[in-house]
PDB file of N, CA and C in Angstrom:
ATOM      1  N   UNK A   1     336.554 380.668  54.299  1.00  0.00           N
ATOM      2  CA  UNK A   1     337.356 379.932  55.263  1.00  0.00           C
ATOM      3  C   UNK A   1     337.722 378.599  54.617  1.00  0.00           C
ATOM      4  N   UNK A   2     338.766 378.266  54.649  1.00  0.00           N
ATOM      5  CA  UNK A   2     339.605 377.180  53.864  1.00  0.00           C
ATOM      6  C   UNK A   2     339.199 376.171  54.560  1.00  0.00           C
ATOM      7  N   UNK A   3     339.655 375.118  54.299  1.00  0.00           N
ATOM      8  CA  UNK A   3     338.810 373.413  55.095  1.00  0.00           C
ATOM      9  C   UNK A   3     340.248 373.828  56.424  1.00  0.00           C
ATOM     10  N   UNK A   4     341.407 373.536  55.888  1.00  0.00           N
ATOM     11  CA  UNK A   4     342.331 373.589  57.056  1.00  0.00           C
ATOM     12  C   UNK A   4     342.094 374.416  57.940  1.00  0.00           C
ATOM     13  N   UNK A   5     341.784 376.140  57.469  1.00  0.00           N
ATOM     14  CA  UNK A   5     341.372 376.396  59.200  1.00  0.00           C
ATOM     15  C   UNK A   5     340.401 376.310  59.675  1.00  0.00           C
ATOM     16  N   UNK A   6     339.098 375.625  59.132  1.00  0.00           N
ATOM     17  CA  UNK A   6     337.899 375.188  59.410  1.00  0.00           C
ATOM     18  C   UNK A   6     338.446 373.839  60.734  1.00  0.00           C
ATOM     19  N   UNK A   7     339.262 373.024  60.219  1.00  0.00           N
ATOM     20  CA  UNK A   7     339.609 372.772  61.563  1.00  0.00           C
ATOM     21  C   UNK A   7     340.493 372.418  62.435  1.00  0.00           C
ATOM     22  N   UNK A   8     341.267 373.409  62.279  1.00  0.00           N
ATOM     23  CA  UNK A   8     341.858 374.130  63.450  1.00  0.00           C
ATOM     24  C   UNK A   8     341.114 375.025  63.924  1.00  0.00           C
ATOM     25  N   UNK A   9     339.875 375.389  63.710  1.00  0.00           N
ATOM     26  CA  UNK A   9     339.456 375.990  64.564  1.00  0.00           C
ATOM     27  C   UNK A   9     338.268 375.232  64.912  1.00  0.00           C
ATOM     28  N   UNK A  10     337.741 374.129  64.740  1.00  0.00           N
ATOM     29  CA  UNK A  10     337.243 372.899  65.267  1.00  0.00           C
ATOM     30  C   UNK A  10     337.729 372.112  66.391  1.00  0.00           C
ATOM     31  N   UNK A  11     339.684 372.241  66.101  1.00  0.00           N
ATOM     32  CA  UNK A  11     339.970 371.827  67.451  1.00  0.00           C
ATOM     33  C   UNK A  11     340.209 371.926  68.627  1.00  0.00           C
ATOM     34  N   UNK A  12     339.987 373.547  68.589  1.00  0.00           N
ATOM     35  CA  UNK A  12     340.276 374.327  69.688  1.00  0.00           C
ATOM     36  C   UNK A  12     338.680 374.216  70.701  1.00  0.00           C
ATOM     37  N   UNK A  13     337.943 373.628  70.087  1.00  0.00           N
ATOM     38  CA  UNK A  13     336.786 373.457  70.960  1.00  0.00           C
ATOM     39  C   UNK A  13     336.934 372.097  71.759  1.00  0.00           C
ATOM     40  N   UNK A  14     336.315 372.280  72.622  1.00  0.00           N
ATOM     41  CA  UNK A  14     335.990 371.305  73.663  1.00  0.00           C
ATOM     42  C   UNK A  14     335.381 370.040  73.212  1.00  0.00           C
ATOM     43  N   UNK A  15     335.389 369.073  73.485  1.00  0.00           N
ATOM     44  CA  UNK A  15     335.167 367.832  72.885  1.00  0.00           C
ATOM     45  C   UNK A  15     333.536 367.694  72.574  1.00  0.00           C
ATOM     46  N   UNK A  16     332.711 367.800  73.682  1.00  0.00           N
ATOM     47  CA  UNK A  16     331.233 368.051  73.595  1.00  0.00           C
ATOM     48  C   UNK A  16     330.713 369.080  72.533  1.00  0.00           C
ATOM     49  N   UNK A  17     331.337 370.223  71.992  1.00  0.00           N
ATOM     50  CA  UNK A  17     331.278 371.089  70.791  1.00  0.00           C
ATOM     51  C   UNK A  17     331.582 370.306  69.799  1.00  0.00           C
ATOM     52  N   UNK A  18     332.867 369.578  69.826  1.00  0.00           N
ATOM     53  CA  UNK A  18     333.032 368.973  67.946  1.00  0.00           C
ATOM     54  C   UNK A  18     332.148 368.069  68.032  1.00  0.00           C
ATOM     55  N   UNK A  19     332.019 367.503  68.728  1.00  0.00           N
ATOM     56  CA  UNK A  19     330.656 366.261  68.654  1.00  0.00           C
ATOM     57  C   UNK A  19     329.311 367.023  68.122  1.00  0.00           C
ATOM     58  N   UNK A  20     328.945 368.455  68.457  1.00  0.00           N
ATOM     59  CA  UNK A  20     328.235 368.983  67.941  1.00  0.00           C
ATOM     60  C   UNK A  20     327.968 369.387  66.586  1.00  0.00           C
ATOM     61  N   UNK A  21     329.206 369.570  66.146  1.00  0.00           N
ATOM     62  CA  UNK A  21     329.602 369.905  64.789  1.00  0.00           C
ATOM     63  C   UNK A  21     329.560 369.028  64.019  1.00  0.00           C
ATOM     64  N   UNK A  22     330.326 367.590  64.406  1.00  0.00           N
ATOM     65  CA  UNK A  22     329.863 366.303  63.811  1.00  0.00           C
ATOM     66  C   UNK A  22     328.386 366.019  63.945  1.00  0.00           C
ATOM     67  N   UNK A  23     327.479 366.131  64.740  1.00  0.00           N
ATOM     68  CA  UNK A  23     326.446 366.039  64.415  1.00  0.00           C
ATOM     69  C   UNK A  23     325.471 366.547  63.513  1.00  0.00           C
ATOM     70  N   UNK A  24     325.980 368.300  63.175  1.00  0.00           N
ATOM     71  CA  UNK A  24     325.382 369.066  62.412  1.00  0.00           C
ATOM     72  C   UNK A  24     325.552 368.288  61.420  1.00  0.00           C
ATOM     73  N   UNK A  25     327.520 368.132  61.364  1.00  0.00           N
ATOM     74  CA  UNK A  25     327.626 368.165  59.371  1.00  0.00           C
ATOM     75  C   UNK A  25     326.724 366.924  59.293  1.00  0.00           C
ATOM     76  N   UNK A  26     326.405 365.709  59.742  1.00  0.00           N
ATOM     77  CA  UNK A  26     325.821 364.593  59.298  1.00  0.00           C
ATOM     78  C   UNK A  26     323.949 365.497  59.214  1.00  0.00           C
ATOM     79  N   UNK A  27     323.553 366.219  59.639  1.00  0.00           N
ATOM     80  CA  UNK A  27     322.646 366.406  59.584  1.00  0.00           C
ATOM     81  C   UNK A  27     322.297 367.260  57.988  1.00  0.00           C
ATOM     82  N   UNK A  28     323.437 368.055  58.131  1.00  0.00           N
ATOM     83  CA  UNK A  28     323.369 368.523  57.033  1.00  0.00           C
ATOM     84  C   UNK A  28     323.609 367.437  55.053  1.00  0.00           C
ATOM     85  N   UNK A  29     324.207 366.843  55.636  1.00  0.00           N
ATOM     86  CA  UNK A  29     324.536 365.536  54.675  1.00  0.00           C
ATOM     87  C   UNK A  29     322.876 364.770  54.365  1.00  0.00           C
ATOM     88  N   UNK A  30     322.317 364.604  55.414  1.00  0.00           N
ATOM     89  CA  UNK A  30     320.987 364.230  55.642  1.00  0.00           C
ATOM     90  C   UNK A  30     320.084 365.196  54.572  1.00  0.00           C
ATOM     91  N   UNK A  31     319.847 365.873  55.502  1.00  0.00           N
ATOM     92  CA  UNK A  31     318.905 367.071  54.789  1.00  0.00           C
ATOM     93  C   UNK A  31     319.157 367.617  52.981  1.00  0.00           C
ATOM     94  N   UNK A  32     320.809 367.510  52.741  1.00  0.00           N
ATOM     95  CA  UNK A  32     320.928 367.486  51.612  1.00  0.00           C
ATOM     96  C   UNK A  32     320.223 366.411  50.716  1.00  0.00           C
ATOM     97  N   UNK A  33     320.104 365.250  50.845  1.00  0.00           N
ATOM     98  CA  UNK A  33     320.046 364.328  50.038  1.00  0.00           C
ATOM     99  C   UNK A  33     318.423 364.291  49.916  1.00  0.00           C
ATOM    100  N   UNK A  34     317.778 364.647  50.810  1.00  0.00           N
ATOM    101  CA  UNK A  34     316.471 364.853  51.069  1.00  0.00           C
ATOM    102  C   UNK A  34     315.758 365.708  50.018  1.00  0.00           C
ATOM    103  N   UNK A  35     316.485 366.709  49.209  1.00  0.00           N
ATOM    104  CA  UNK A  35     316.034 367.672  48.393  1.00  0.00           C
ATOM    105  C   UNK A  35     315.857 367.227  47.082  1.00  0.00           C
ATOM    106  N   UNK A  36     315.149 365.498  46.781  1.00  0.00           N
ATOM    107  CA  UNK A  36     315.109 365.500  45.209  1.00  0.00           C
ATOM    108  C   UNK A  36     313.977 366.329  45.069  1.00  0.00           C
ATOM    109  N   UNK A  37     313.746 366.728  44.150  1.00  0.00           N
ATOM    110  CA  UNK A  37     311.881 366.980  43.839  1.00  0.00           C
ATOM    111  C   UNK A  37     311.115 365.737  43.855  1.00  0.00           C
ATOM    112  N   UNK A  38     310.249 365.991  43.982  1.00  0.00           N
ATOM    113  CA  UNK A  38     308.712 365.003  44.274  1.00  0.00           C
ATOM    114  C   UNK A  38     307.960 364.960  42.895  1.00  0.00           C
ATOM    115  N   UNK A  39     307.744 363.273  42.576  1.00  0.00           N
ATOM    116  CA  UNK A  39     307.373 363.349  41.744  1.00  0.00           C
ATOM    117  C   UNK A  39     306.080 363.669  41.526  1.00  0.00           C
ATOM    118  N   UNK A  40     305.394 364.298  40.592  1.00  0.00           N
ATOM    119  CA  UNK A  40     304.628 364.941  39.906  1.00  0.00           C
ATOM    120  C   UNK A  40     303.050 363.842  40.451  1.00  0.00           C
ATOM    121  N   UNK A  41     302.421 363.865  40.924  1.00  0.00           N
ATOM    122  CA  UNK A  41     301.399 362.849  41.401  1.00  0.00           C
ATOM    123  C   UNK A  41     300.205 363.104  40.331  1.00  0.00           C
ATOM    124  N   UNK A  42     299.804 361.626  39.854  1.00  0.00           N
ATOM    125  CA  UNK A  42     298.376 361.749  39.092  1.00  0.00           C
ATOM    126  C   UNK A  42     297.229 361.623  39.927  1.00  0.00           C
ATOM    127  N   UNK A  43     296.143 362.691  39.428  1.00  0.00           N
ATOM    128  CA  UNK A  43     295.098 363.159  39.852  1.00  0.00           C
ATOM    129  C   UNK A  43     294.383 361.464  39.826  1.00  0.00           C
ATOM    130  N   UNK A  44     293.515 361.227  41.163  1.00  0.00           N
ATOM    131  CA  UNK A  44     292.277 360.413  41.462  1.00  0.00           C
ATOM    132  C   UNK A  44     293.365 358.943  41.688  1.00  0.00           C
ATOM    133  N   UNK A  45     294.758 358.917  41.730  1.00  0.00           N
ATOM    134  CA  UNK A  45     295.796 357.799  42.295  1.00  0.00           C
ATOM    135  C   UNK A  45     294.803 356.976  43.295  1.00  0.00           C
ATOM    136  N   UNK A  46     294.197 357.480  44.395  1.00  0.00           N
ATOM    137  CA  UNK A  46     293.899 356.627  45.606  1.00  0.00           C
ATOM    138  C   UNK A  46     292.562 356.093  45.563  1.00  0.00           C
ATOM    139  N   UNK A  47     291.948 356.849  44.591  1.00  0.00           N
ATOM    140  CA  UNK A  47     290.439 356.252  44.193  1.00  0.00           C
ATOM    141  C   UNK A  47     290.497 355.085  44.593  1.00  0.00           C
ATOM    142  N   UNK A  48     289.347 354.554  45.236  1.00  0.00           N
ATOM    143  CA  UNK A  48     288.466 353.465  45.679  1.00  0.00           C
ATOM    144  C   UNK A  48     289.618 353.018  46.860  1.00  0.00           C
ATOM    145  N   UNK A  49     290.839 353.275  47.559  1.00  0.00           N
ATOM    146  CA  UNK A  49     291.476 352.691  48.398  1.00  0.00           C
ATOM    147  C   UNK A  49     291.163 353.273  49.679  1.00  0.00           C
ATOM    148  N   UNK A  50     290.264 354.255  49.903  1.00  0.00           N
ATOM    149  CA  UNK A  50     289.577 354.454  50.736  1.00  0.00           C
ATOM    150  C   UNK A  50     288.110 354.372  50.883  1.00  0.00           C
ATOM    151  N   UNK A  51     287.321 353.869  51.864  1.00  0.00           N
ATOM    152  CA  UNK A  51     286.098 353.521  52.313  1.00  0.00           C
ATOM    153  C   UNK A  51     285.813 354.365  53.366  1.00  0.00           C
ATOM    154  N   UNK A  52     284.596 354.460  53.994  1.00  0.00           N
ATOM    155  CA  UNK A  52     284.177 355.277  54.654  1.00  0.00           C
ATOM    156  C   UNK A  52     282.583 354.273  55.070  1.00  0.00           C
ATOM    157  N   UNK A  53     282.378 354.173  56.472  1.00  0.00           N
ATOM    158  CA  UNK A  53     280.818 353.649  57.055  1.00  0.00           C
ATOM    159  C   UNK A  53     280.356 354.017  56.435  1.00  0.00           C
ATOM    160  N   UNK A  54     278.921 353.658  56.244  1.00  0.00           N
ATOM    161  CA  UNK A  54     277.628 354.213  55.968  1.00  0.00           C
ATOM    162  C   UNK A  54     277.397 355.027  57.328  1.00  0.00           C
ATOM    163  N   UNK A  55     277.877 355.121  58.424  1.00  0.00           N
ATOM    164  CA  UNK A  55     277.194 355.527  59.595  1.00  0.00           C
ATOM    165  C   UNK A  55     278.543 356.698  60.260  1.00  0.00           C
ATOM    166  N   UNK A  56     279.783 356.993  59.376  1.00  0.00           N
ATOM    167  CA  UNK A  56     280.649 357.743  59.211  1.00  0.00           C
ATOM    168  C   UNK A  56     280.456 359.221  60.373  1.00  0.00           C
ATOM    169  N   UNK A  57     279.422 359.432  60.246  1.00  0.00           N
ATOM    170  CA  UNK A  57     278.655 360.931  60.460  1.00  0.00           C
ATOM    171  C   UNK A  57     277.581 360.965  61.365  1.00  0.00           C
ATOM    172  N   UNK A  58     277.229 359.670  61.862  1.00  0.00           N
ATOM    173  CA  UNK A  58     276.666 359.441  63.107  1.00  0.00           C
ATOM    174  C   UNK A  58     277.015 359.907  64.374  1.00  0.00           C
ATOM    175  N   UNK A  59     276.037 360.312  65.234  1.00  0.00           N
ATOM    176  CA  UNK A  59     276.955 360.427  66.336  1.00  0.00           C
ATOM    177  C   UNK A  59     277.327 359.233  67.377  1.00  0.00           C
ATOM    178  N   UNK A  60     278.658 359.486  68.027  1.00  0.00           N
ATOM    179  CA  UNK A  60     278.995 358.732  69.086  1.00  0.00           C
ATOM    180  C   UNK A  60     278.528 357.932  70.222  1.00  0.00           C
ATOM    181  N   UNK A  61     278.455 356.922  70.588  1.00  0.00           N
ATOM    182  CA  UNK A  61     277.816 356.390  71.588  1.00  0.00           C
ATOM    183  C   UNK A  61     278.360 356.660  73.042  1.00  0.00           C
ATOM    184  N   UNK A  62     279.467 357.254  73.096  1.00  0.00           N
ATOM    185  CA  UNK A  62     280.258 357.329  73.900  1.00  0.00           C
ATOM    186  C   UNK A  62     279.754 358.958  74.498  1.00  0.00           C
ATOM    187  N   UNK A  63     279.432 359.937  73.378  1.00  0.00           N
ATOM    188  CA  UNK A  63     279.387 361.195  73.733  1.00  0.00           C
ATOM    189  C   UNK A  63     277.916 361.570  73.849  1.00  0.00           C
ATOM    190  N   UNK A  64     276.971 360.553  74.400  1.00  0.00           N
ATOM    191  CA  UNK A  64     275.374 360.820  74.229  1.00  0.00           C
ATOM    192  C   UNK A  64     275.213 361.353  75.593  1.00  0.00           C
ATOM    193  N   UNK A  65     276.391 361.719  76.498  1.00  0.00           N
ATOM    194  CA  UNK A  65     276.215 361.964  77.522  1.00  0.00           C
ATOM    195  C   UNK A  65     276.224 363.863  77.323  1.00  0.00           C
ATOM    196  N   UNK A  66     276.595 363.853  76.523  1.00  0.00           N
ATOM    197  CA  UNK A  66     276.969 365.647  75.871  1.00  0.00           C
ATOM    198  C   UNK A  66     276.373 366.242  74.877  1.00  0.00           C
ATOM    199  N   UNK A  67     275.220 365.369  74.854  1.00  0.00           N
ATOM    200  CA  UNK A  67     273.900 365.854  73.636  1.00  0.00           C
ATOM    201  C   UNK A  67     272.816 366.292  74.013  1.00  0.00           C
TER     202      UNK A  67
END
C-alpha cells in the first residue's frame, strides 16, 4: 500500500480513529528508537553499593502477633 492511499484511506475515518492512528504511528516511532542493544554489563559493577542489616533476616515486630 503506497503512502498516498495509506491516506486516503486514513481520511475516510472518523476523526477519533485518525487520532488513533496518530497515536499508534508516534508510538511506533517510540518503540522504534527504543531497540538499541544494551550494553554488555561488567560482572560485580554494583559491588559494595549495596548493604544489608545485620538483623536483615530477623523477624518483624509488627508480625509477632502471627508467630
Amino acid at each position: 500500500m503506497g503512502a498516498f492511499t495509506l491516506t486516503k484511506e486514513i481520511e475516510t475515518l472518523p476523526s477519533e480513529l485518525q487520532q488513533e492512528v496518530i497515536d499508534f504511528v508516534e508510538f511506533l516511532k517510540i518503540k522504534h528508537q527504543q531497540k538499541q542493544p544494551l550494553k554488555e554489563r561488567e560482572f560485580g559493577f554494583a559491588k559494595g553499593k549495596v548493604k544489608l542489616h545485620e538483623n536483615f533476616d530477623a523477624p518483624l515486630d509488627e508480625l509477632k502477633d502471627y508467630m
